[in-house]
N, C-alpha and C. Protein backbone atom coordinates (compact mmCIF):
# COMPACT_ATOMS: atom_id res chain seq x y z
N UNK A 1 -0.38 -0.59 -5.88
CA UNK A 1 0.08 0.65 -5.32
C UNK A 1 1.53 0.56 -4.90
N UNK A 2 2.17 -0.51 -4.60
CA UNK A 2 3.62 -0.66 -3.98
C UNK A 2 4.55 -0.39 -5.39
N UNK A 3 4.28 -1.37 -6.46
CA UNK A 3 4.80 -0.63 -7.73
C UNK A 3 4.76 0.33 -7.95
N UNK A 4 3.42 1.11 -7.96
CA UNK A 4 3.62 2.77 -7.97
C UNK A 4 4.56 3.41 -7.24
N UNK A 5 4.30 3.27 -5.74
CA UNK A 5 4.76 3.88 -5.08
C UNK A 5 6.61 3.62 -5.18
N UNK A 6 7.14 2.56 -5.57
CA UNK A 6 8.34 2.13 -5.63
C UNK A 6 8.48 2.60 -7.14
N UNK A 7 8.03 3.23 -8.24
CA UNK A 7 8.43 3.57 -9.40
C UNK A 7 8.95 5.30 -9.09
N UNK A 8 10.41 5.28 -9.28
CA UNK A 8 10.51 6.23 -9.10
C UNK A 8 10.44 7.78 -9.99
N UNK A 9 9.80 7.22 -10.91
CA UNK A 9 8.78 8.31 -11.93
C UNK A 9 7.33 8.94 -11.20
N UNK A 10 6.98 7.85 -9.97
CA UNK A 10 5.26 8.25 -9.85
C UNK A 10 6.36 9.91 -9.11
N UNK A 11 7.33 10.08 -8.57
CA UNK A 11 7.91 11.41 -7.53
C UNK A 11 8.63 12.54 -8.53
N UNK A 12 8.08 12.24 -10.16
CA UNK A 12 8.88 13.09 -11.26
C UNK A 12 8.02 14.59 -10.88
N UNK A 13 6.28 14.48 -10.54
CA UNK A 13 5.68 15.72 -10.73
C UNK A 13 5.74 15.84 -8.86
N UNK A 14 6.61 16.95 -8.48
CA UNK A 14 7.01 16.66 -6.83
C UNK A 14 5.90 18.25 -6.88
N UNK A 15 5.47 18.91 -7.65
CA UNK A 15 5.24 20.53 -7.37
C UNK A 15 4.09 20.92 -6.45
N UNK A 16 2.79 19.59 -6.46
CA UNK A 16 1.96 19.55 -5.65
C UNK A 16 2.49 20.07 -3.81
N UNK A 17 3.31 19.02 -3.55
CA UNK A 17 3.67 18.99 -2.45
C UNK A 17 4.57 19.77 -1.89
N UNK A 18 5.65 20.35 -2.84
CA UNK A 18 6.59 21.11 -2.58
C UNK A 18 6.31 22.62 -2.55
N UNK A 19 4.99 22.69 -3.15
CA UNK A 19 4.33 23.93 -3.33
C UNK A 19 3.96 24.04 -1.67
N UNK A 20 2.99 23.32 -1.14
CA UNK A 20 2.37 22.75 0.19
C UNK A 20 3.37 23.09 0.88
N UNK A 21 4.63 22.55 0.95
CA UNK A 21 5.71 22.41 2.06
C UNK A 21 6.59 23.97 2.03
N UNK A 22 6.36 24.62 1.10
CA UNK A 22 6.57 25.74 0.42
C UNK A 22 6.04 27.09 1.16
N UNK A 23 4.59 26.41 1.26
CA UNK A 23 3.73 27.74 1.83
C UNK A 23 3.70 27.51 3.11
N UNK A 24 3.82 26.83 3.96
CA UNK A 24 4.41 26.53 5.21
C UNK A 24 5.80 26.30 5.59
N UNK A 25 6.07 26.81 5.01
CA UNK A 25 7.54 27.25 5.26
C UNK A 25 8.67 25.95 6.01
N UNK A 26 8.08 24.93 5.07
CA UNK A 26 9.34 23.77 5.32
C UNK A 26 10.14 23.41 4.23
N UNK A 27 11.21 23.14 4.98
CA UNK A 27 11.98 23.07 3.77
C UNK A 27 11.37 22.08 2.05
N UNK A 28 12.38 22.29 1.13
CA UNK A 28 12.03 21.74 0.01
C UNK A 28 12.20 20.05 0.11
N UNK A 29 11.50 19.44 -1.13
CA UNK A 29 11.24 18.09 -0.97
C UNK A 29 12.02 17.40 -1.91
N UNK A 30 12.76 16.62 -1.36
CA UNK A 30 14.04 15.96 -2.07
C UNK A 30 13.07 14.34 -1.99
N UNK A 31 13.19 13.72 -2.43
CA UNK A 31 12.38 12.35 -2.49
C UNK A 31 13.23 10.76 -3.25
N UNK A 32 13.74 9.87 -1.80
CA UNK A 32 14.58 8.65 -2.75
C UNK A 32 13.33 7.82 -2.64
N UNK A 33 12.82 7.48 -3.50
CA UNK A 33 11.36 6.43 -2.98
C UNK A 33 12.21 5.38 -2.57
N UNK A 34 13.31 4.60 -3.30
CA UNK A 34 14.01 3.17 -2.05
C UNK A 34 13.53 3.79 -1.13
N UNK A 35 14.59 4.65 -0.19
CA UNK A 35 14.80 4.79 0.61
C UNK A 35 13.56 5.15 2.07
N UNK A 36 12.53 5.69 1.04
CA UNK A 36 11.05 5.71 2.13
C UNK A 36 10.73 5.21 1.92
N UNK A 37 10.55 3.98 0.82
CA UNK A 37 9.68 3.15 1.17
C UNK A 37 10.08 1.89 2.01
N UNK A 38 11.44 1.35 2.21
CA UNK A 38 12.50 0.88 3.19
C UNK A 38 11.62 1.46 3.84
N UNK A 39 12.10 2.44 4.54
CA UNK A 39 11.53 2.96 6.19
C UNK A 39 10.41 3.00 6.42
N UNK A 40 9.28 3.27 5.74
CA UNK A 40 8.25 2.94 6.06
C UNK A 40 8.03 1.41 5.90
N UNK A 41 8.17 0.62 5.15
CA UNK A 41 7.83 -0.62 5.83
C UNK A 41 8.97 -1.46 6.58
N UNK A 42 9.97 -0.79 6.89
CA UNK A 42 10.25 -1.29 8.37
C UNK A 42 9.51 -0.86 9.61
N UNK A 43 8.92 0.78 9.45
CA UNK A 43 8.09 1.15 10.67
C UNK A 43 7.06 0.33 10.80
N UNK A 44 6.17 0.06 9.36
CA UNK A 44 4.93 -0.69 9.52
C UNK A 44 4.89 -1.93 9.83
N UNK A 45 6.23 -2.65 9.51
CA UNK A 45 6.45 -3.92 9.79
C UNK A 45 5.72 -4.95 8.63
N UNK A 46 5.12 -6.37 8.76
CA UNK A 46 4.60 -7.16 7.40
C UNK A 46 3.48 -6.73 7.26
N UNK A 47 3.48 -7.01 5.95
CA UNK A 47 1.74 -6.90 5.95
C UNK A 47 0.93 -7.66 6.49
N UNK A 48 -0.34 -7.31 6.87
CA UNK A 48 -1.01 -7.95 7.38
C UNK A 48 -1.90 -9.31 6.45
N UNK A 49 -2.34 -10.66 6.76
CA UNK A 49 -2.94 -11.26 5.59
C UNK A 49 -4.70 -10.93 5.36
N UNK A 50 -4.96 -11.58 4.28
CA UNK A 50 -6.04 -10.73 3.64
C UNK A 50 -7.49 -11.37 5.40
N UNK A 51 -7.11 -12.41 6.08
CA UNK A 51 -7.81 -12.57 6.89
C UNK A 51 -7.99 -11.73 7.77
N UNK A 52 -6.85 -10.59 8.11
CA UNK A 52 -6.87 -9.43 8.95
C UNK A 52 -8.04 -8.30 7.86
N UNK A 53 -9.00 -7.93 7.60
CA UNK A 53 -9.06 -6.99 6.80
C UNK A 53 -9.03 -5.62 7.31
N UNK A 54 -9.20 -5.30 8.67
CA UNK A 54 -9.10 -4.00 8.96
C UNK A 54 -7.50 -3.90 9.12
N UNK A 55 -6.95 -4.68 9.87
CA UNK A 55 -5.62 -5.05 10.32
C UNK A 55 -4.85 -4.21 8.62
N UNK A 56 -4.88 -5.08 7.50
CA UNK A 56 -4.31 -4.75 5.67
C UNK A 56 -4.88 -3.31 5.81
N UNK A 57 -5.90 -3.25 6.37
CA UNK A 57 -6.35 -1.60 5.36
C UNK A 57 -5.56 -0.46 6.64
N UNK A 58 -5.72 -0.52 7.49
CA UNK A 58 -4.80 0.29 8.20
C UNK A 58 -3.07 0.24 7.67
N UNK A 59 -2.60 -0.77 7.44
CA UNK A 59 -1.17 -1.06 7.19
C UNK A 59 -1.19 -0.23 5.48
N UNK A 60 -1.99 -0.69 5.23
CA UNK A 60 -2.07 -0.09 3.48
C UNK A 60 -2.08 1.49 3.54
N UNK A 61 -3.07 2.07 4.47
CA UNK A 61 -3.32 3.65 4.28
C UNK A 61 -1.69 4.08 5.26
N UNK A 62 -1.23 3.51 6.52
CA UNK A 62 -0.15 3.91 7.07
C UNK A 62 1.23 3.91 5.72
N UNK A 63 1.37 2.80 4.71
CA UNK A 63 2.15 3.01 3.61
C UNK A 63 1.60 4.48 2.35
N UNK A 64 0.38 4.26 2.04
CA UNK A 64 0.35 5.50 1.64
C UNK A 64 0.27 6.33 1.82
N UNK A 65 -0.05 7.15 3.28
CA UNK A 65 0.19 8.21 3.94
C UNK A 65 0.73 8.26 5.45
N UNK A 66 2.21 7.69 5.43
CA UNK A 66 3.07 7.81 6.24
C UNK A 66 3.30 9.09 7.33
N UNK A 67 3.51 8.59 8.33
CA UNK A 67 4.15 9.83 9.46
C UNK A 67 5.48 9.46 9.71
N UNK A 68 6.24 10.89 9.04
CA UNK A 68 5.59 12.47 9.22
C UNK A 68 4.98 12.41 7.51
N UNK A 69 4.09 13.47 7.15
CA UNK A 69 3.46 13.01 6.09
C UNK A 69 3.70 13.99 5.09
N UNK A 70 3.62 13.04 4.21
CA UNK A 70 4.51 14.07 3.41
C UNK A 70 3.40 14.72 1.71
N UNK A 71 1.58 14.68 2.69
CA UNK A 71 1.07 15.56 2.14
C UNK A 71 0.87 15.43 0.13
N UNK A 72 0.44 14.14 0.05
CA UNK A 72 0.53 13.13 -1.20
C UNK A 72 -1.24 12.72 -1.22
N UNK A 73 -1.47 12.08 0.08
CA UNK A 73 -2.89 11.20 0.46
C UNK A 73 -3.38 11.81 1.65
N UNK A 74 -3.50 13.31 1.78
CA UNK A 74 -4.17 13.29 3.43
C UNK A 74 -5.15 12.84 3.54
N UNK A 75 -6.08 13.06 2.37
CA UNK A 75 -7.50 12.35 2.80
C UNK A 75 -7.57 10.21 2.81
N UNK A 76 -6.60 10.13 2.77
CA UNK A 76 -6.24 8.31 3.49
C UNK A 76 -6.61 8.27 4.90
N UNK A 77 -5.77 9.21 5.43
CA UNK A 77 -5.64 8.71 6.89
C UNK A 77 -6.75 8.86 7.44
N UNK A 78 -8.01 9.99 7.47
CA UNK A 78 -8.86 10.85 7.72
C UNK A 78 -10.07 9.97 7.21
N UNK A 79 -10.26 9.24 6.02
CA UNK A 79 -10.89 7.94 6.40
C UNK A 79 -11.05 6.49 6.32
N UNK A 80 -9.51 5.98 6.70
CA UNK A 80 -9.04 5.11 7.29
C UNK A 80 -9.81 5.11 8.98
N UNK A 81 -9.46 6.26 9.65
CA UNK A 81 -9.52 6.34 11.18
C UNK A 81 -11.05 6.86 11.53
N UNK A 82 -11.82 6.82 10.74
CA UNK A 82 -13.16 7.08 10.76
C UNK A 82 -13.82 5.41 10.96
């Protein structure tokens, strides 16, 4: 998923979300994947090792559905925190 998420082709079809951010009336979605994915794992800090397993799967769903969220994976977080 970090390859994905760091390929900056997986952010070529943006219309899902921009549609979303669209009808709620936020602005449009410009997307540098460097650059969020930098910031998000400086927010998240290292990964956790595979001996943590809840510890990795929280850190994993916080990388794929980051705050503020940018409406890609909502259903991650929702049951991650379940």
């Amino acid at each position: 998923w970090l390859s994905l998420a760091s390929n900056p082709q997986t952010y070529d079809n943006t219309n899902v979300v921009a549609s979303t951010r669209r009808k709620s009336g936020e602005p449009g979605l410009v997307v540098n994947p460097t650059a969020l994915l930098k910031k998000v794992q400086e927010e998240l800090g290292p990964m956790p090792p595979p001996e943590r397993p809840t510890a990795l799967a929280v850190w994993g769903a916080g990388l794929l559905n980051p705050l503020p969220a940018l409406g890609v994976a909502p259903e991650v977080r929702g049951a991650v925190l379940e």
